[in-house]
C-alpha atoms as a PDB file:
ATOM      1  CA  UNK A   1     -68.820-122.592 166.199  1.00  0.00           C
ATOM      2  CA  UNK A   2     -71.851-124.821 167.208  1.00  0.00           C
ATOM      3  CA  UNK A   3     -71.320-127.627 169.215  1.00  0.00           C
ATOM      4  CA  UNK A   4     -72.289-131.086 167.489  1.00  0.00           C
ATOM      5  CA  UNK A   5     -72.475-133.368 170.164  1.00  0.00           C
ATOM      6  CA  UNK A   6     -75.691-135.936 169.693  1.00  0.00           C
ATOM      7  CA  UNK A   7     -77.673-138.140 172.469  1.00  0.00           C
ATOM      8  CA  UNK A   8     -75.913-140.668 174.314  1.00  0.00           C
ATOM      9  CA  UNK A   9     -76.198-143.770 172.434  1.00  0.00           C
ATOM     10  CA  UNK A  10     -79.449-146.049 173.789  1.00  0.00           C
ATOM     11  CA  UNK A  11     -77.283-148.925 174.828  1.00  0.00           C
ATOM     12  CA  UNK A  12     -75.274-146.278 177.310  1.00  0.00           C
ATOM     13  CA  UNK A  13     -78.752-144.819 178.936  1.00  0.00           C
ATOM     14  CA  UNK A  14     -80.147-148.453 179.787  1.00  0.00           C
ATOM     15  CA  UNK A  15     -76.922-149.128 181.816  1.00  0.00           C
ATOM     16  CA  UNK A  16     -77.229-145.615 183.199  1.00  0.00           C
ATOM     17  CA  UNK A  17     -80.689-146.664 184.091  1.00  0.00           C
ATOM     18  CA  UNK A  18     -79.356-149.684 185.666  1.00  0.00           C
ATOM     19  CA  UNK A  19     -76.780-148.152 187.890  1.00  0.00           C
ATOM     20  CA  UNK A  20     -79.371-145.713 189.022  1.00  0.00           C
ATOM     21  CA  UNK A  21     -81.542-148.227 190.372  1.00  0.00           C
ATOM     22  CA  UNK A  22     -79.161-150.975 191.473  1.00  0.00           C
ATOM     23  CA  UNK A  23     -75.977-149.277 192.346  1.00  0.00           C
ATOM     24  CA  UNK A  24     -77.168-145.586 193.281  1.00  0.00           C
ATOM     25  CA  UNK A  25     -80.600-145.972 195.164  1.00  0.00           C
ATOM     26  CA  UNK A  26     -79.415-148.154 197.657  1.00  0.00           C
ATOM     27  CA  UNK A  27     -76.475-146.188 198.684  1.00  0.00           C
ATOM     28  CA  UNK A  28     -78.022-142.803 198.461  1.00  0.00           C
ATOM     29  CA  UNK A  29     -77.528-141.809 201.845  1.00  0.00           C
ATOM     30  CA  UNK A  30     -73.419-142.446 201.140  1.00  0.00           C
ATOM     31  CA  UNK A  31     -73.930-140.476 197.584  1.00  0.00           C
ATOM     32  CA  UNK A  32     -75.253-137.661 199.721  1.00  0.00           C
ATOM     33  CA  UNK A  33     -72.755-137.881 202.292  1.00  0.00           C
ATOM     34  CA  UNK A  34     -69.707-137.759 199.585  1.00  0.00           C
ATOM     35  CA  UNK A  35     -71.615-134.927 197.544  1.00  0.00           C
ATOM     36  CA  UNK A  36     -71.567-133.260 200.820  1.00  0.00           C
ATOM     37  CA  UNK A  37     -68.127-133.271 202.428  1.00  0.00           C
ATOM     38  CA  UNK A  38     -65.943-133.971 199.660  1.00  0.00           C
ATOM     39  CA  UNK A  39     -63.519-136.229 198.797  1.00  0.00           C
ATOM     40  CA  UNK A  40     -60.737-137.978 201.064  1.00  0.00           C
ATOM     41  CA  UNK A  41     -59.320-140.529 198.863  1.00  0.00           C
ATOM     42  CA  UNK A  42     -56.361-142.073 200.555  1.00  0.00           C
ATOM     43  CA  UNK A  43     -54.380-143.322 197.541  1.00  0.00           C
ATOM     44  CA  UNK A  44     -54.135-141.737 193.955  1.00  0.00           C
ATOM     45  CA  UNK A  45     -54.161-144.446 190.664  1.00  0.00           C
ATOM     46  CA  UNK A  46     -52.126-143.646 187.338  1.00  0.00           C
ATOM     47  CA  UNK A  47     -53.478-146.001 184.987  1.00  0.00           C
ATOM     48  CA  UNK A  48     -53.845-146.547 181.638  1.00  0.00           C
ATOM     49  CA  UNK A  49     -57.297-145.906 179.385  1.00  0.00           C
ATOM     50  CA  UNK A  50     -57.597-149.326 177.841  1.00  0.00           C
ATOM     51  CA  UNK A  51     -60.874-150.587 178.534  1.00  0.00           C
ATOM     52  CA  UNK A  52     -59.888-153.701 179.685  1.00  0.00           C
ATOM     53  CA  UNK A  53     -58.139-152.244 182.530  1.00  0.00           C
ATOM     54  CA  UNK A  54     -60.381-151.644 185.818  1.00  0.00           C
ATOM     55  CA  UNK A  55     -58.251-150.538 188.646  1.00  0.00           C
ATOM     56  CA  UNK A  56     -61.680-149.649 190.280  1.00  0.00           C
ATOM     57  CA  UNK A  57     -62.886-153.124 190.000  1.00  0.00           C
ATOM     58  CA  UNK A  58     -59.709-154.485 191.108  1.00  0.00           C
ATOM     59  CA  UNK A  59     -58.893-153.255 194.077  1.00  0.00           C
ATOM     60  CA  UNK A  60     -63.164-153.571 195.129  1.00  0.00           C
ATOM     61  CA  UNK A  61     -63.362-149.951 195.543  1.00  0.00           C
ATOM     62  CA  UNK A  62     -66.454-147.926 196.355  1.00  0.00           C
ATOM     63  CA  UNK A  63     -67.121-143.852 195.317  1.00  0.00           C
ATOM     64  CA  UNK A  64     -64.867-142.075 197.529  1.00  0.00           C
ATOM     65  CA  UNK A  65     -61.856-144.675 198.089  1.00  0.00           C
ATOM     66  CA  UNK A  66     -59.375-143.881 194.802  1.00  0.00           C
ATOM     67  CA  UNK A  67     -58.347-140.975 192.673  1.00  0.00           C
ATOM     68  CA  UNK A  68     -58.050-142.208 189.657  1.00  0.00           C
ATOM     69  CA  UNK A  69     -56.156-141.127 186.377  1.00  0.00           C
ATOM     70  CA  UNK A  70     -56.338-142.350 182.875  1.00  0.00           C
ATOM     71  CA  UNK A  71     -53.950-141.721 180.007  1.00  0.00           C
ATOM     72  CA  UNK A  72     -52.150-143.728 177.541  1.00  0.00           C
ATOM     73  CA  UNK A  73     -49.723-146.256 178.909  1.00  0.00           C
ATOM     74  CA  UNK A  74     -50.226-144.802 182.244  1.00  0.00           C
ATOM     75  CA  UNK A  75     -47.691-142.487 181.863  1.00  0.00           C
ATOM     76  CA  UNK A  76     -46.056-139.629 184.316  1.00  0.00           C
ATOM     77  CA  UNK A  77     -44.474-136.942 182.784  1.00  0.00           C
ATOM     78  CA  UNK A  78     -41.395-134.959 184.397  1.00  0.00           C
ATOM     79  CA  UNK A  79     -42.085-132.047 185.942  1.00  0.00           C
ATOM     80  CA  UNK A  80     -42.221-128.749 183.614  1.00  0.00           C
ATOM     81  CA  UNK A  81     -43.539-125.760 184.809  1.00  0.00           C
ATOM     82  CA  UNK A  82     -43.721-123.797 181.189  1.00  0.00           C
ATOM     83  CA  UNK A  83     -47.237-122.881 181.574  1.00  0.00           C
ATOM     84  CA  UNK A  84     -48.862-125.564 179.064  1.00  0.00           C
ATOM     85  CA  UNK A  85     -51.465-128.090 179.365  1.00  0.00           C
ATOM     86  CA  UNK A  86     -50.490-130.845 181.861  1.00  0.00           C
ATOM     87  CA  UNK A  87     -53.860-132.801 182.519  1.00  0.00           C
ATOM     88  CA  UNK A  88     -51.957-135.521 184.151  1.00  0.00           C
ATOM     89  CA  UNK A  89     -49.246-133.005 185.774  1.00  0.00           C
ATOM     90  CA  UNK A  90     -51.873-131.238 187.475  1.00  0.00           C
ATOM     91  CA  UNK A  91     -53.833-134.303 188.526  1.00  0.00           C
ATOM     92  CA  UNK A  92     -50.568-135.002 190.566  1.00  0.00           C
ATOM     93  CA  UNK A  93     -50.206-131.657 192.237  1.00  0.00           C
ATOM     94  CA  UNK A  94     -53.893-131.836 193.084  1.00  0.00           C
ATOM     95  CA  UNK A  95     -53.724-135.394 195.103  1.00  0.00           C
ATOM     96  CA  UNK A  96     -50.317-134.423 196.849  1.00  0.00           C
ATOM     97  CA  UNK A  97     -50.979-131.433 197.973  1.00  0.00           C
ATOM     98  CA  UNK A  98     -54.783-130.584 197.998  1.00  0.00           C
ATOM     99  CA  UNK A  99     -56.206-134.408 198.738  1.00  0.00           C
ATOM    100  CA  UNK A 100     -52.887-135.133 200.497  1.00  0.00           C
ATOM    101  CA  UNK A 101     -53.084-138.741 199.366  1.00  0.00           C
ATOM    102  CA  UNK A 102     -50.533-141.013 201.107  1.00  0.00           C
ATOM    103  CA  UNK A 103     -50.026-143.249 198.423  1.00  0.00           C
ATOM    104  CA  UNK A 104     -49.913-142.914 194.376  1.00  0.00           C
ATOM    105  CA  UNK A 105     -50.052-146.307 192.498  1.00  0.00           C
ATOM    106  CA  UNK A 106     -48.895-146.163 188.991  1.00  0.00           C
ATOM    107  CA  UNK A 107     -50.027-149.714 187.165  1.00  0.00           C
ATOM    108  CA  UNK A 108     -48.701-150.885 183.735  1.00  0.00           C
ATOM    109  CA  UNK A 109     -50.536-153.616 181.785  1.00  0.00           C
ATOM    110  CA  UNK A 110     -49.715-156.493 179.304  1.00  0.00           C
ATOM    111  CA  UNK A 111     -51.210-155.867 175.950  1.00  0.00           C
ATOM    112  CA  UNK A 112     -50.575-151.946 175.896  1.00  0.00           C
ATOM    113  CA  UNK A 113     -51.343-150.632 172.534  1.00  0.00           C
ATOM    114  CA  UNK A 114     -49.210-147.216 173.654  1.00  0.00           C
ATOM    115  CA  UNK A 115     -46.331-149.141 174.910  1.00  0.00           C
ATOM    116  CA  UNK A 116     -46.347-151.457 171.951  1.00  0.00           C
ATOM    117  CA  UNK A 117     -46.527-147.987 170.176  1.00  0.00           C
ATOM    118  CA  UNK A 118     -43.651-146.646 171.539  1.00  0.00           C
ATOM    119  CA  UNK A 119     -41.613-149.738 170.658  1.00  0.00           C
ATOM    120  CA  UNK A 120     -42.575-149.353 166.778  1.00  0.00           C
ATOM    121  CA  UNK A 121     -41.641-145.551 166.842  1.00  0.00           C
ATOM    122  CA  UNK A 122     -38.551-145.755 168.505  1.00  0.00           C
ATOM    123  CA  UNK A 123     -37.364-149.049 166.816  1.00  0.00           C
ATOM    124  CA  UNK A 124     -37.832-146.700 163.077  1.00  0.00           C
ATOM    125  CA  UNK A 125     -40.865-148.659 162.142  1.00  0.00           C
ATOM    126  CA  UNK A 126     -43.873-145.997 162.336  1.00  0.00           C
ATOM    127  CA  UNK A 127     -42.836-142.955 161.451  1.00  0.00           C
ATOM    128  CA  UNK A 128     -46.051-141.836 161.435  1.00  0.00           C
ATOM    129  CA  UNK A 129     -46.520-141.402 165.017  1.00  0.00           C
ATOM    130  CA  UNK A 130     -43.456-138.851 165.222  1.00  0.00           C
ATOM    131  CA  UNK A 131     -46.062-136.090 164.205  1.00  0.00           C
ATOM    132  CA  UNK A 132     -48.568-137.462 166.041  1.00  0.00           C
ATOM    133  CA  UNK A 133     -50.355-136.568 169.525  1.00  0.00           C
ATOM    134  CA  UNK A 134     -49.895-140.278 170.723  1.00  0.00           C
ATOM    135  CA  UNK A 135     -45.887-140.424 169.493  1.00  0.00           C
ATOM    136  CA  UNK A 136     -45.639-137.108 171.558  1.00  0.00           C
ATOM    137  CA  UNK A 137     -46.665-138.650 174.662  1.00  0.00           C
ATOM    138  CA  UNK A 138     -45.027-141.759 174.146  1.00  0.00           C
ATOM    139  CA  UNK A 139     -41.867-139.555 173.895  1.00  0.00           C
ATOM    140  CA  UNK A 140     -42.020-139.748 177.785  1.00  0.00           C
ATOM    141  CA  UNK A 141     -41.406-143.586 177.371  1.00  0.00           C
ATOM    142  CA  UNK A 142     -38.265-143.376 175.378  1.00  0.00           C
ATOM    143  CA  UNK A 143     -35.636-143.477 178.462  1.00  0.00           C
ATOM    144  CA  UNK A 144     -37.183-146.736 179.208  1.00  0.00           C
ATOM    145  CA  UNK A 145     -37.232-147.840 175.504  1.00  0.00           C
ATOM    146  CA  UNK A 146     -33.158-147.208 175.479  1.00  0.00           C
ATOM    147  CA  UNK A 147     -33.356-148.956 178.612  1.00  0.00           C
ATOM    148  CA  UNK A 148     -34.942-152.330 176.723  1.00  0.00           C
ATOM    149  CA  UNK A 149     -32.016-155.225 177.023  1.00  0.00           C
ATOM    150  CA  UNK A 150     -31.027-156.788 173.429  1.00  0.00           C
ATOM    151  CA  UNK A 151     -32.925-159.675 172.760  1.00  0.00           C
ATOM    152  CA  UNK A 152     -34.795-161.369 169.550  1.00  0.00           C
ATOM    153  CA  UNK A 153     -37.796-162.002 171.476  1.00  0.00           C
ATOM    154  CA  UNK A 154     -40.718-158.971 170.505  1.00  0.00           C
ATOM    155  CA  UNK A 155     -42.726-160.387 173.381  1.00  0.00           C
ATOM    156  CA  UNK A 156     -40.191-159.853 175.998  1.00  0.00           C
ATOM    157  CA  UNK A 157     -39.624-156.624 174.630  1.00  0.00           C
ATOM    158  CA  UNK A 158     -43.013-155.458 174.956  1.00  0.00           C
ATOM    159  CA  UNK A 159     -43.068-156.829 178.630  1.00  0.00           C
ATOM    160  CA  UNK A 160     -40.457-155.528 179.443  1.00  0.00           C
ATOM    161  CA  UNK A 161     -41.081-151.918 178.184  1.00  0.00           C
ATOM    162  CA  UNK A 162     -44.736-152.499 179.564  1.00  0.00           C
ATOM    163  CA  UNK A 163     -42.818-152.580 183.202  1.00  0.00           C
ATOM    164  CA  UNK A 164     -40.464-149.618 182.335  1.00  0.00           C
ATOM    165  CA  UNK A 165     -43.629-147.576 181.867  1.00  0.00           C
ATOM    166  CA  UNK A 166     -44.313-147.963 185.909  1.00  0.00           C
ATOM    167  CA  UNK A 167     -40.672-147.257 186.422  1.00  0.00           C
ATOM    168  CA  UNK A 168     -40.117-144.274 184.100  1.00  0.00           C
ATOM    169  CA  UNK A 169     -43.653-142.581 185.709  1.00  0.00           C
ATOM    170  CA  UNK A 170     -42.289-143.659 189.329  1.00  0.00           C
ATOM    171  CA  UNK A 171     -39.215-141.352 188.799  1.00  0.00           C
ATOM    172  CA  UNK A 172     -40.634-138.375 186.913  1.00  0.00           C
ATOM    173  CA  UNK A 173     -43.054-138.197 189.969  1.00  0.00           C
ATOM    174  CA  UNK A 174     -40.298-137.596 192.436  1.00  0.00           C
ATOM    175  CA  UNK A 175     -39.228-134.928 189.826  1.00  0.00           C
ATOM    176  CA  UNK A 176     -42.212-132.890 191.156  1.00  0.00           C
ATOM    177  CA  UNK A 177     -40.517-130.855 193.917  1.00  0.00           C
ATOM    178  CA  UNK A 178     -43.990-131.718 196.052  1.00  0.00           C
ATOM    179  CA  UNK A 179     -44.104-135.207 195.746  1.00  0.00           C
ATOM    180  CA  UNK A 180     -40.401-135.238 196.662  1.00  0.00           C
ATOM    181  CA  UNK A 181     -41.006-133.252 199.954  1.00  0.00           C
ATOM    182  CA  UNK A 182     -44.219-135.164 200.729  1.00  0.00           C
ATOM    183  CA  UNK A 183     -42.170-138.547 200.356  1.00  0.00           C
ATOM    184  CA  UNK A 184     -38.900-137.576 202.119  1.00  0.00           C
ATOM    185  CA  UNK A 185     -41.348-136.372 205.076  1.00  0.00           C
ATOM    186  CA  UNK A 186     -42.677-139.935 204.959  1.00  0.00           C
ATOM    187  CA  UNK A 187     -46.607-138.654 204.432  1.00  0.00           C
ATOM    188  CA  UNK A 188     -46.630-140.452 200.722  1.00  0.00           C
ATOM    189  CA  UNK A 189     -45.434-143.320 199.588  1.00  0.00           C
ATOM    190  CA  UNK A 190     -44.702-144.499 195.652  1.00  0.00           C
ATOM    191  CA  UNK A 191     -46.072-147.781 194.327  1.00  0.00           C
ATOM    192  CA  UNK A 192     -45.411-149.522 191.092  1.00  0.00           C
ATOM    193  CA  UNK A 193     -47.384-152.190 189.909  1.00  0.00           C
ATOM    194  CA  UNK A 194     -47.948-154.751 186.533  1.00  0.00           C
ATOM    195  CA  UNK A 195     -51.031-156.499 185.867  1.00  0.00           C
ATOM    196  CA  UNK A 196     -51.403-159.347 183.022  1.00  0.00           C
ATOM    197  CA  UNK A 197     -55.304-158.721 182.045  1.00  0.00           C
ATOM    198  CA  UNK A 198     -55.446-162.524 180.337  1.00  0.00           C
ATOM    199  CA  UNK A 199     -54.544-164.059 184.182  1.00  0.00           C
ATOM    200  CA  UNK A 200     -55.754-161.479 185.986  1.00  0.00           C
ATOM    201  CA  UNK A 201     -52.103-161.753 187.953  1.00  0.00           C
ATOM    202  CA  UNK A 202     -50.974-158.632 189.807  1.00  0.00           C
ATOM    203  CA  UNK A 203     -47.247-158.057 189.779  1.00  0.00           C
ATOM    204  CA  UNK A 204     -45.405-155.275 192.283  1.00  0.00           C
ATOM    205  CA  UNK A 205     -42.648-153.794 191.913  1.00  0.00           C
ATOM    206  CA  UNK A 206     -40.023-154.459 194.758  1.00  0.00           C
ATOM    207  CA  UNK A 207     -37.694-151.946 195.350  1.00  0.00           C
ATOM    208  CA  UNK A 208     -34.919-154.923 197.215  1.00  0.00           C
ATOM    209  CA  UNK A 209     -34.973-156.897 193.792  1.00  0.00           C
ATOM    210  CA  UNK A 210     -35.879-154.780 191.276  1.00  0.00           C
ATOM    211  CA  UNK A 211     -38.259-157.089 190.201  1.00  0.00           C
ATOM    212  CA  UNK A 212     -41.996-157.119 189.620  1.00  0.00           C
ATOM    213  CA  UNK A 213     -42.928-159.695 192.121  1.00  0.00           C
ATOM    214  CA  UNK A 214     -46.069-161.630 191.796  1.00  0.00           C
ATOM    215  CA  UNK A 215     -48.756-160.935 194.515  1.00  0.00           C
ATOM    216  CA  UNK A 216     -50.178-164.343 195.964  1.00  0.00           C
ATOM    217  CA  UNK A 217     -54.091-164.983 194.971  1.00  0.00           C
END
């Protein structure tokens, strides 16, 4: 079967253009160096695809610093070695124990069209998405879903499961039996985090309150 794939779109090639002579040129010498010995990232990001979410831009970090993964409602999946496709499974085993990253971030987001998703499917309202590739992922979300306290409030709701999506990723990592060694040994360390993209406000989750706690600007 031919492949149909067409030219990059114009608008996509001028800001290619730009980054080539604005953000590449200048730190050539560092593009060479990282082409050259490889990558040493010290922390691994789980976040979600939205494009208004730039865990890059946030934390101010250069080519090199993060590994960074992207799937829908940022999203860990247990552990499951049945010899299927596990993009986001073998991302994981990849930072832990080839990178050897001592620190995997997972960060939730207000807004999240998967989480909100999730909340229709499992509340009986798109049925749709039980057939579907994105209601099969968000499948991973429903322990957090049953998890959602009673209340009238859809908002809250959707916070609220926005948050259990950091939680429910943070223990299906330690499901892995190599981020479970690599954390009892005290080489990696497990971060949850929340971020509302209108205010730009960071929340962390704290392990003492069980709270996502908001990070001082």
């Amino acid at each position: 079967m031919p492949v149909t794939a067409r030219p990059l779109p114009p608008y996509l090639v001028d800001r290619y253009r730009a980054w080539k002579a604005l953000r590449f040129e200048p730190n050539r010498v560092w593009h060479s160096h990282l082409a050259h010995s490889g990558q040493h990232p010290r922390a691994m990001v789980v976040s979600c695809c939205d494009s208004r979410v730039d865990v890059v831009g946030l934390f101010g970090a250069e080519p090199g610093d993060l590994f960074v993964v992207r799937n829908v409602a940022n999203l860990i999946p247990a552990f499951a070695p049945d010899h299927l496709h596990h993009g986001t499974s073998a991302a994981v085993e990849y930072a832990v124990t080839v990178l050897q990253v001592s620190h995997i971030v997972i960060i939730g987001h207000s807004q999240c069209g998967g989480v909100a998703a999730c909340c229709a499917m499992c509340d009986g309202e798109a049925p749709e998405l039980e057939t579907s590739f994105v209601g099969r992922w968000m499948d991973i979300l429903r322990p957090g879903y049953e998890r959602l306290p009673a209340t009238d409030d859809q908002d809250a709701r959707l916070r609220a499961l926005e948050k259990e999506s950091v939680l429910v990723s943070l223990r299906n990592l330690e499901t892995f039996p190599f981020v479970a060694a690599a954390v009892a040994s005290g080489d990696l360390t497990l971060h949850g985090a929340w971020i509302d993209i209108a205010e730009g406000a960071l929340h962390l989750f704290d392990p003492a309150t069980r709270q996502f706690e908001p990070v001082r600007a």
